[in-house]
PDB file of N, CA and C in Angstrom:
ATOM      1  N   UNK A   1      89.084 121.325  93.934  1.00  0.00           N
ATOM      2  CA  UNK A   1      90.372 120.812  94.358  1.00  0.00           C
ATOM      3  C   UNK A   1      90.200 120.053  95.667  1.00  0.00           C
ATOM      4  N   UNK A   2      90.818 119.154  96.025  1.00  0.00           N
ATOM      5  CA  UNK A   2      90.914 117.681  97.556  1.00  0.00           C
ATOM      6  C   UNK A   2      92.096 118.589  97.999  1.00  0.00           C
ATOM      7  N   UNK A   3      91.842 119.531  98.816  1.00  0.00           N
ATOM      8  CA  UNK A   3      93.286 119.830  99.334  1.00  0.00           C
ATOM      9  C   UNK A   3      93.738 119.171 100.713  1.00  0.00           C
ATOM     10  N   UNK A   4      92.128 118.316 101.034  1.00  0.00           N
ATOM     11  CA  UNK A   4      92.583 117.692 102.094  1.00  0.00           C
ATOM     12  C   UNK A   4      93.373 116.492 101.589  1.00  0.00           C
ATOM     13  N   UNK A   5      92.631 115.525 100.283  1.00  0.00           N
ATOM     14  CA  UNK A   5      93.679 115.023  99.731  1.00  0.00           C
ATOM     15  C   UNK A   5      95.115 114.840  99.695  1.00  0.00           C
ATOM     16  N   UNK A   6      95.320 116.362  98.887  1.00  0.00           N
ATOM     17  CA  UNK A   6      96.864 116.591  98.676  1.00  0.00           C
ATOM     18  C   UNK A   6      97.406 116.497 100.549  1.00  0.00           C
ATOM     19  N   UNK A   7      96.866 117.172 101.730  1.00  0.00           N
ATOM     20  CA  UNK A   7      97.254 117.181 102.442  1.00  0.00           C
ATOM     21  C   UNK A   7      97.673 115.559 103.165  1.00  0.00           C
ATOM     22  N   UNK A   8      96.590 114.583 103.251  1.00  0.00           N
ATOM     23  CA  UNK A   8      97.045 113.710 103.527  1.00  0.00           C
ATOM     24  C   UNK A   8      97.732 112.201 102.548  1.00  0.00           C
ATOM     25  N   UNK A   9      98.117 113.181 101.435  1.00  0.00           N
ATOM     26  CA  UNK A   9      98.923 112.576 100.774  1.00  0.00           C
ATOM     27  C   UNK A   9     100.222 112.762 101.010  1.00  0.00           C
ATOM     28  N   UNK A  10     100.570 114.116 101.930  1.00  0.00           N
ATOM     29  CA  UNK A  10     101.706 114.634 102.075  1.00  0.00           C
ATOM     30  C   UNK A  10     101.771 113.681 103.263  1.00  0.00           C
ATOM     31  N   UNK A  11     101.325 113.967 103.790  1.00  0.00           N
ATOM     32  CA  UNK A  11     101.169 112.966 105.458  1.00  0.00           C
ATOM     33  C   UNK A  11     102.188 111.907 105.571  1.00  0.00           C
ATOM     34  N   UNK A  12     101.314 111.113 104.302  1.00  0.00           N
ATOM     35  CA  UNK A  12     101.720 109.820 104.124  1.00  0.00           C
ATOM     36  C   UNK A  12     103.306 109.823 103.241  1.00  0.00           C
ATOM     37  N   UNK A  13     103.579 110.776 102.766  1.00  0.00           N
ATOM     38  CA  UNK A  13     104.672 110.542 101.565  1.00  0.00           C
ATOM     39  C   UNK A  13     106.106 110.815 102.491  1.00  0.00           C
ATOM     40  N   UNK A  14     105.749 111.935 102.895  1.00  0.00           N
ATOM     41  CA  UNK A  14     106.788 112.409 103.950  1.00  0.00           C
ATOM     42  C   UNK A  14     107.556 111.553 104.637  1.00  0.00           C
ATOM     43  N   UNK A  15     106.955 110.262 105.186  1.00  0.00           N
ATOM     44  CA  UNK A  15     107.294 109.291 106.323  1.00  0.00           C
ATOM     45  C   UNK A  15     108.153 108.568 105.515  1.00  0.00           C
ATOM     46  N   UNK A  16     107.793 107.989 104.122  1.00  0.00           N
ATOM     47  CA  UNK A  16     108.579 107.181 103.245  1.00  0.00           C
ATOM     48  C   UNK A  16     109.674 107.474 102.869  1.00  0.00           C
ATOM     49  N   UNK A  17     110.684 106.798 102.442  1.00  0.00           N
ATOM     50  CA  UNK A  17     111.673 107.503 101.324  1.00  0.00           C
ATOM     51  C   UNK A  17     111.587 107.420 100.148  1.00  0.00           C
ATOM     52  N   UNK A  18     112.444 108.484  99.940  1.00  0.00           N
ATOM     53  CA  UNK A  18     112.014 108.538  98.202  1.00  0.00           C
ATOM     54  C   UNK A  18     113.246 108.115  97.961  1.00  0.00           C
ATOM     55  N   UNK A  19     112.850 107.157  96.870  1.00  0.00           N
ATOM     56  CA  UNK A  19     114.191 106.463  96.376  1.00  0.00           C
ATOM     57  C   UNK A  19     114.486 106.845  95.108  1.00  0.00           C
ATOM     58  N   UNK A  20     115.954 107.128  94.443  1.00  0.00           N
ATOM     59  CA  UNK A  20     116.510 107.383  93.322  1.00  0.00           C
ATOM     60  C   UNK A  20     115.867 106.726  92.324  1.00  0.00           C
ATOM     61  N   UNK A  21     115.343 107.135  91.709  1.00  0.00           N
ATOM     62  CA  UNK A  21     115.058 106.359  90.021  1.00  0.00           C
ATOM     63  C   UNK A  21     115.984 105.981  89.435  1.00  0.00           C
ATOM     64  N   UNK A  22     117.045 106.649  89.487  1.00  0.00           N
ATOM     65  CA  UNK A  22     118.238 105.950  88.633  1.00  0.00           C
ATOM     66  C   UNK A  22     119.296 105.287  89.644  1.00  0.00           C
ATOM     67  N   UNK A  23     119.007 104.932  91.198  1.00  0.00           N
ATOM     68  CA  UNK A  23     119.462 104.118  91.676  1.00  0.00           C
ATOM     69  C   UNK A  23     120.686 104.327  92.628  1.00  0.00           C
ATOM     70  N   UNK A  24     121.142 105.741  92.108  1.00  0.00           N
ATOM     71  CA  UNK A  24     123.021 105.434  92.757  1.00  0.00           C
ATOM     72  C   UNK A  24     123.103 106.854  93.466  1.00  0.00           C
ATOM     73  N   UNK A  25     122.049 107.189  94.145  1.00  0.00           N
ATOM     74  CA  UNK A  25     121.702 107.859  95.637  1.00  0.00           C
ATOM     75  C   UNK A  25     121.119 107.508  96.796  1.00  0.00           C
ATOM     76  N   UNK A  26     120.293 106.504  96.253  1.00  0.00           N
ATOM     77  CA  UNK A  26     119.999 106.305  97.341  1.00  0.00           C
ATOM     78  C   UNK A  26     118.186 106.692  98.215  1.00  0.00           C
ATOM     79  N   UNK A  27     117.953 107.173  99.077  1.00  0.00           N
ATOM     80  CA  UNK A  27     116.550 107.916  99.860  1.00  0.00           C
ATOM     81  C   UNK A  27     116.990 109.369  99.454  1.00  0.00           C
ATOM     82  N   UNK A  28     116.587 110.241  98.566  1.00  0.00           N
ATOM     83  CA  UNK A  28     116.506 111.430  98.649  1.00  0.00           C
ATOM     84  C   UNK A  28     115.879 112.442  99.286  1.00  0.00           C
ATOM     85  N   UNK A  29     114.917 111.810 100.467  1.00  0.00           N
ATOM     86  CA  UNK A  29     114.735 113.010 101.437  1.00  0.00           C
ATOM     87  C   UNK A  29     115.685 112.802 102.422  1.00  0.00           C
ATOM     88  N   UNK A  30     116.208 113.559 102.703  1.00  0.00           N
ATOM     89  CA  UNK A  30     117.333 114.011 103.432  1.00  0.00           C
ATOM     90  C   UNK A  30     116.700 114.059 104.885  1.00  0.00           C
ATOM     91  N   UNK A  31     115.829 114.442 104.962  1.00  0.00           N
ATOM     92  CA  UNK A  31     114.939 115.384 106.768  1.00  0.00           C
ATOM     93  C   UNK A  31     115.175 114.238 107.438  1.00  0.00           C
ATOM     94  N   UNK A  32     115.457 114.623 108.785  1.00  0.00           N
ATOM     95  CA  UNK A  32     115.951 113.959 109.338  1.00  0.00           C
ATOM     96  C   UNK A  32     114.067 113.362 109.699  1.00  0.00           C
ATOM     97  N   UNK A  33     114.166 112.123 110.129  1.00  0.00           N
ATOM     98  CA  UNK A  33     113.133 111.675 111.106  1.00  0.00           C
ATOM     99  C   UNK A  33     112.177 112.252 111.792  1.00  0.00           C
ATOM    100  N   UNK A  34     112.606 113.410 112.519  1.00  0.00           N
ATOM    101  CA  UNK A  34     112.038 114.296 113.615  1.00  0.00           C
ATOM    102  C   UNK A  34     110.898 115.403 112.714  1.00  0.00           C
ATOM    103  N   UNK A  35     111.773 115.731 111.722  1.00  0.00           N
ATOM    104  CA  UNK A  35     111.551 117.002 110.737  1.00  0.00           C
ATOM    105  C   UNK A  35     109.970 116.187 110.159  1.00  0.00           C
ATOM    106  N   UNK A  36     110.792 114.919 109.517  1.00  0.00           N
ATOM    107  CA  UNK A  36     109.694 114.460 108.990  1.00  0.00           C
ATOM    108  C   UNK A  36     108.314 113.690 109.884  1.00  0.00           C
ATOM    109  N   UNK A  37     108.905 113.434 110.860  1.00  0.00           N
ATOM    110  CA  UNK A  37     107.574 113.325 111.886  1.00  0.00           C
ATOM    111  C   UNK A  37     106.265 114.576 111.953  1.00  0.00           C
ATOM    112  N   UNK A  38     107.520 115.620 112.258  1.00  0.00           N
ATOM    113  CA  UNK A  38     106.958 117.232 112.575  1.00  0.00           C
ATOM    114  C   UNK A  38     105.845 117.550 110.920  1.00  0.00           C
ATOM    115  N   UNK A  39     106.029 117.793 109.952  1.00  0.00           N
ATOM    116  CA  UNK A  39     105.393 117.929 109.132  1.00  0.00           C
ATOM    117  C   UNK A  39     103.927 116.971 108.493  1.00  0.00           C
ATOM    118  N   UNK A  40     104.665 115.356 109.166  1.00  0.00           N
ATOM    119  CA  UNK A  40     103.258 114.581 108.617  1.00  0.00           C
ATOM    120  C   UNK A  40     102.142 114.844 110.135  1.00  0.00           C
ATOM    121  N   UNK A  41     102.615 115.330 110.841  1.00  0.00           N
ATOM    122  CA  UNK A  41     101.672 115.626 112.244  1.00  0.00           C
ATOM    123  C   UNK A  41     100.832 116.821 111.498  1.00  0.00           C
ATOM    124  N   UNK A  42     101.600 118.545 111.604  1.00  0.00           N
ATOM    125  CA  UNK A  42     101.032 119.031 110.844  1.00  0.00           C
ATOM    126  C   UNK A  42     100.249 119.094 109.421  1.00  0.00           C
ATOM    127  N   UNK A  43     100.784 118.146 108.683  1.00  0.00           N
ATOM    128  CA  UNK A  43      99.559 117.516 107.560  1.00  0.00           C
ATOM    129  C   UNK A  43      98.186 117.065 108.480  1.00  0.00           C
ATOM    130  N   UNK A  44      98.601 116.373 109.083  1.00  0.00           N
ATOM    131  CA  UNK A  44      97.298 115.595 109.445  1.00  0.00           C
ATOM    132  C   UNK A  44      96.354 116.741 110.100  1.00  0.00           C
ATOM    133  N   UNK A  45      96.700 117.260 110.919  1.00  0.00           N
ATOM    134  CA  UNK A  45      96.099 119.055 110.807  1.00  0.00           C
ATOM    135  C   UNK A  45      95.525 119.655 110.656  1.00  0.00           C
ATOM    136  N   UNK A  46      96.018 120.035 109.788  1.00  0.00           N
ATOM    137  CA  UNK A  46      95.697 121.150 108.253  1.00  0.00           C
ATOM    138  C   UNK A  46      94.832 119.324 107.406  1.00  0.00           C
ATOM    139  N   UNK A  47      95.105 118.631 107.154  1.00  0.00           N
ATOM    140  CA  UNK A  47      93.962 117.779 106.684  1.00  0.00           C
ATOM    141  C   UNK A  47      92.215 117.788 107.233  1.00  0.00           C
ATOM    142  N   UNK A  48      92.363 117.633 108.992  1.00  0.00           N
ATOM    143  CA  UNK A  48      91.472 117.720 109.516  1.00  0.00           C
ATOM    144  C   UNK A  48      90.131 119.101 109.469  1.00  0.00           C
ATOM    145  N   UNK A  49      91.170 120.038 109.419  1.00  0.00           N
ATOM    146  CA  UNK A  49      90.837 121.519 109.497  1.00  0.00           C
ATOM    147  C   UNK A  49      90.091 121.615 107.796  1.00  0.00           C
ATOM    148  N   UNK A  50      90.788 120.907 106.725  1.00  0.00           N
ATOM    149  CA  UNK A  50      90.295 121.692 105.485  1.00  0.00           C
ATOM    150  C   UNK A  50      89.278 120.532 105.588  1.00  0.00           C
ATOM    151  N   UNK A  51      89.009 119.448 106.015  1.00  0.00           N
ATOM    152  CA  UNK A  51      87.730 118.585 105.810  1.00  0.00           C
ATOM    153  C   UNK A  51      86.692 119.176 106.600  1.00  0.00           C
ATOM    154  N   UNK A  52      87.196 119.803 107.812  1.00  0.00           N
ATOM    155  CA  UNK A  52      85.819 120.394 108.322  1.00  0.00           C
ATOM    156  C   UNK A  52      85.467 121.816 107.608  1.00  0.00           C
ATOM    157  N   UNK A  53      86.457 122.457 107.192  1.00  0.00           N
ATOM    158  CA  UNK A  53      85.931 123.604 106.122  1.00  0.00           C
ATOM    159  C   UNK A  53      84.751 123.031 105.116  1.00  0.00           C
ATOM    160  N   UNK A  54      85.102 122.254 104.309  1.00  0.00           N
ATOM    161  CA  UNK A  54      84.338 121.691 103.067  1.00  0.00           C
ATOM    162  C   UNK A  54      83.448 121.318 103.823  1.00  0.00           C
ATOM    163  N   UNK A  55      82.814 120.613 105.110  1.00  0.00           N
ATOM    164  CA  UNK A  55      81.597 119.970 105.379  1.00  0.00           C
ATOM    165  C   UNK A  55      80.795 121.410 105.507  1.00  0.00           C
ATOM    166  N   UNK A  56      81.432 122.368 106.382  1.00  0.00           N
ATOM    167  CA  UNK A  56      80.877 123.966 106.395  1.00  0.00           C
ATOM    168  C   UNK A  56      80.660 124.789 105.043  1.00  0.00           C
ATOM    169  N   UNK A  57      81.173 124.269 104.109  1.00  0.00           N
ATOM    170  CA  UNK A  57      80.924 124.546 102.685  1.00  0.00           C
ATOM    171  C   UNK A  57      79.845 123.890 102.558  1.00  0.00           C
ATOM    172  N   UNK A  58      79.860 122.645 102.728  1.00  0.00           N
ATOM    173  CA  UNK A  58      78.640 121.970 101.834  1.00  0.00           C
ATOM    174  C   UNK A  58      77.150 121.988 102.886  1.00  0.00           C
ATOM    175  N   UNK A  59      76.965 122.746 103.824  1.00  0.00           N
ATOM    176  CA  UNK A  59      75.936 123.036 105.165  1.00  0.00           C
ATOM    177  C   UNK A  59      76.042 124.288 104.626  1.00  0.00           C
ATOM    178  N   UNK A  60      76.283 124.896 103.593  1.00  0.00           N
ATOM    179  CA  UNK A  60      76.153 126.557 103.604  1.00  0.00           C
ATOM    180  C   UNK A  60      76.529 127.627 104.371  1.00  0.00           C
ATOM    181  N   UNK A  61      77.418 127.254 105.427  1.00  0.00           N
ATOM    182  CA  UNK A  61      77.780 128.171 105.847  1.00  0.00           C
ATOM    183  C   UNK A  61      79.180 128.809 106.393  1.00  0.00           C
ATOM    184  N   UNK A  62      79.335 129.545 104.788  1.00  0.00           N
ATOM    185  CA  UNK A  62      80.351 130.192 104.195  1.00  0.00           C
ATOM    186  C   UNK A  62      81.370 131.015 105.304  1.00  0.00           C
ATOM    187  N   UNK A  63      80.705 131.646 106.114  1.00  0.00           N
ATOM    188  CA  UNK A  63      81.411 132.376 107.199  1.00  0.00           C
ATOM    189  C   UNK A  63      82.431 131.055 107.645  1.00  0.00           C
ATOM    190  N   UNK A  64      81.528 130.448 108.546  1.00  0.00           N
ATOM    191  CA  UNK A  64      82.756 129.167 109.421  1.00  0.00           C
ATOM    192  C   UNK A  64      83.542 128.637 108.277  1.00  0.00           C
ATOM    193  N   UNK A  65      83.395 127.899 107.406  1.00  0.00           N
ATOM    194  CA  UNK A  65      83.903 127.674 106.129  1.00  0.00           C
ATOM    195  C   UNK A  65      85.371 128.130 105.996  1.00  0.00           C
ATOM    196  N   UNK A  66      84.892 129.927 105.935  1.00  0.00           N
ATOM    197  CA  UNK A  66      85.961 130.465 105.485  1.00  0.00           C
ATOM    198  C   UNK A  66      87.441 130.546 106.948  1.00  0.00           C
ATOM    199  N   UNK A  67      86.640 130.617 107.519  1.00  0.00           N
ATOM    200  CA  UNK A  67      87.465 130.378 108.989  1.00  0.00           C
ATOM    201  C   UNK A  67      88.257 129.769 108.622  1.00  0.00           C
ATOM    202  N   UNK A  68      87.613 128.383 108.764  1.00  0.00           N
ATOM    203  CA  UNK A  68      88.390 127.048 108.678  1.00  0.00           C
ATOM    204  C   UNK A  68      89.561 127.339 107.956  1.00  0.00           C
ATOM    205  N   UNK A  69      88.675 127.678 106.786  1.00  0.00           N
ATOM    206  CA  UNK A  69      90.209 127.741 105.728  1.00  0.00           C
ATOM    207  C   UNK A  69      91.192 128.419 105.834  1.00  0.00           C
ATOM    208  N   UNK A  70      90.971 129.521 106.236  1.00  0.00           N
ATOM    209  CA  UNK A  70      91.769 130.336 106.934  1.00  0.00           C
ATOM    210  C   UNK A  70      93.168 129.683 107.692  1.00  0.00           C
ATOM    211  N   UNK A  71      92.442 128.940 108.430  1.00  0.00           N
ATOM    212  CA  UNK A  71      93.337 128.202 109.465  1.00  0.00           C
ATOM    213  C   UNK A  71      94.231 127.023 108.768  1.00  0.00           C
ATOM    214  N   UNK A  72      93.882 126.939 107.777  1.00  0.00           N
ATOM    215  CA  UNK A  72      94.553 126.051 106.618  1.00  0.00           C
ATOM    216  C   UNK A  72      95.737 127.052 105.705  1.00  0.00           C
ATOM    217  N   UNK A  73      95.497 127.434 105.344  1.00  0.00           N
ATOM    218  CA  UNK A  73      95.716 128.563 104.412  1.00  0.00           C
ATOM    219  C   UNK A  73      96.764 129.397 104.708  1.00  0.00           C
ATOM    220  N   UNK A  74      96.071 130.136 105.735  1.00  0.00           N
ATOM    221  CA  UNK A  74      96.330 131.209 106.552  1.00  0.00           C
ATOM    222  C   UNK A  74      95.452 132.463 106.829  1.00  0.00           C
ATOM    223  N   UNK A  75      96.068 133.502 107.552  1.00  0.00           N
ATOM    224  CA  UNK A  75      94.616 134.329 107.814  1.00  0.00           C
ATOM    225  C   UNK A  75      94.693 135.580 107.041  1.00  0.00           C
ATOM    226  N   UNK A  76      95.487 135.509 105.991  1.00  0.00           N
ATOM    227  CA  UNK A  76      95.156 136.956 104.963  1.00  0.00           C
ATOM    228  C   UNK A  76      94.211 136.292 104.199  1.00  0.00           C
ATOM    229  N   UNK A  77      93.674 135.003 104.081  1.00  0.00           N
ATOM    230  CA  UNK A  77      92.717 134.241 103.265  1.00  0.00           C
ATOM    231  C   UNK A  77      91.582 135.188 103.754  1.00  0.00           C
ATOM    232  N   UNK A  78      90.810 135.231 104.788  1.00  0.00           N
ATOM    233  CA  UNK A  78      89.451 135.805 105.554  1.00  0.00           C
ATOM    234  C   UNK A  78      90.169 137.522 105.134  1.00  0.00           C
ATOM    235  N   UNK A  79      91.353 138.073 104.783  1.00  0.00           N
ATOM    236  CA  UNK A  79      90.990 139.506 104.092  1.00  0.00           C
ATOM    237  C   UNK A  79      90.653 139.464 102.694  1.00  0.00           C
ATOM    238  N   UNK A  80      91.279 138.471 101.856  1.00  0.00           N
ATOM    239  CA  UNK A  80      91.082 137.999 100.403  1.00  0.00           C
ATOM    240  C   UNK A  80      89.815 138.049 100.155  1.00  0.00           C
ATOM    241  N   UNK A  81      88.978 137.108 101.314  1.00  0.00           N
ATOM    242  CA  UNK A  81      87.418 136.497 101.037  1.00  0.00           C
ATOM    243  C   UNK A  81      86.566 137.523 101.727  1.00  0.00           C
ATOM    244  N   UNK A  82      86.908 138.652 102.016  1.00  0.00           N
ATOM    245  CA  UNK A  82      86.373 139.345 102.943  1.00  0.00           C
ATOM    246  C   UNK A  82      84.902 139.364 103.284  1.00  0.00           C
ATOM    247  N   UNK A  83      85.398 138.223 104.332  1.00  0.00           N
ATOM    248  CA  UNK A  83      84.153 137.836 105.261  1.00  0.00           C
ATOM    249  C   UNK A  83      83.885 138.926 106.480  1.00  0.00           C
ATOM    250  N   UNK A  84      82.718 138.604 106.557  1.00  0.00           N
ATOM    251  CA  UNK A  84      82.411 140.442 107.733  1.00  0.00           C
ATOM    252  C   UNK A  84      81.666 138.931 108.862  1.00  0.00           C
TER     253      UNK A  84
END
């Protein structure tokens, strides 16, 4: 899975509006500006963080790795993966 991908796909989507497909609404994200500032910051983030996980994945070493992800994720991830 690219979850840094998905992450800085969110990045980018967030900022845009989403416009009605059928036309007679209008931008359907509602968030105000700020909201949506606040979240494509944190994408970018959590993007940075899961790309340096995967480079620590692909250097073998699973401990920092799992950190990382952690910090992506969250930190019941490192009890899930129970890293010592």
């Amino acid at each position: 899975m690219d979850i840094s991908g998905l992450l800085r796909a969110t990045r980018e989507a967030i900022i845009k509006p989403l416009v009605d497909p059928l036309g007679s609404r209008g931008d359907l994200n509602i968030l105000p500006s700020e909201a949506r500032k606040k979240i494509a910051e944190q994408a970018f983030s959590d993007q940075l963080k899961a790309e340096s996980a995967r480079n620590f994945e692909l250097a073998r070493d699973y401990k920092r790795s799992m950190e990382k992800w952690a910090q992506v994720i969250g930190h019941e991830f490192t009890k899930l993966a129970q890293i010592n």
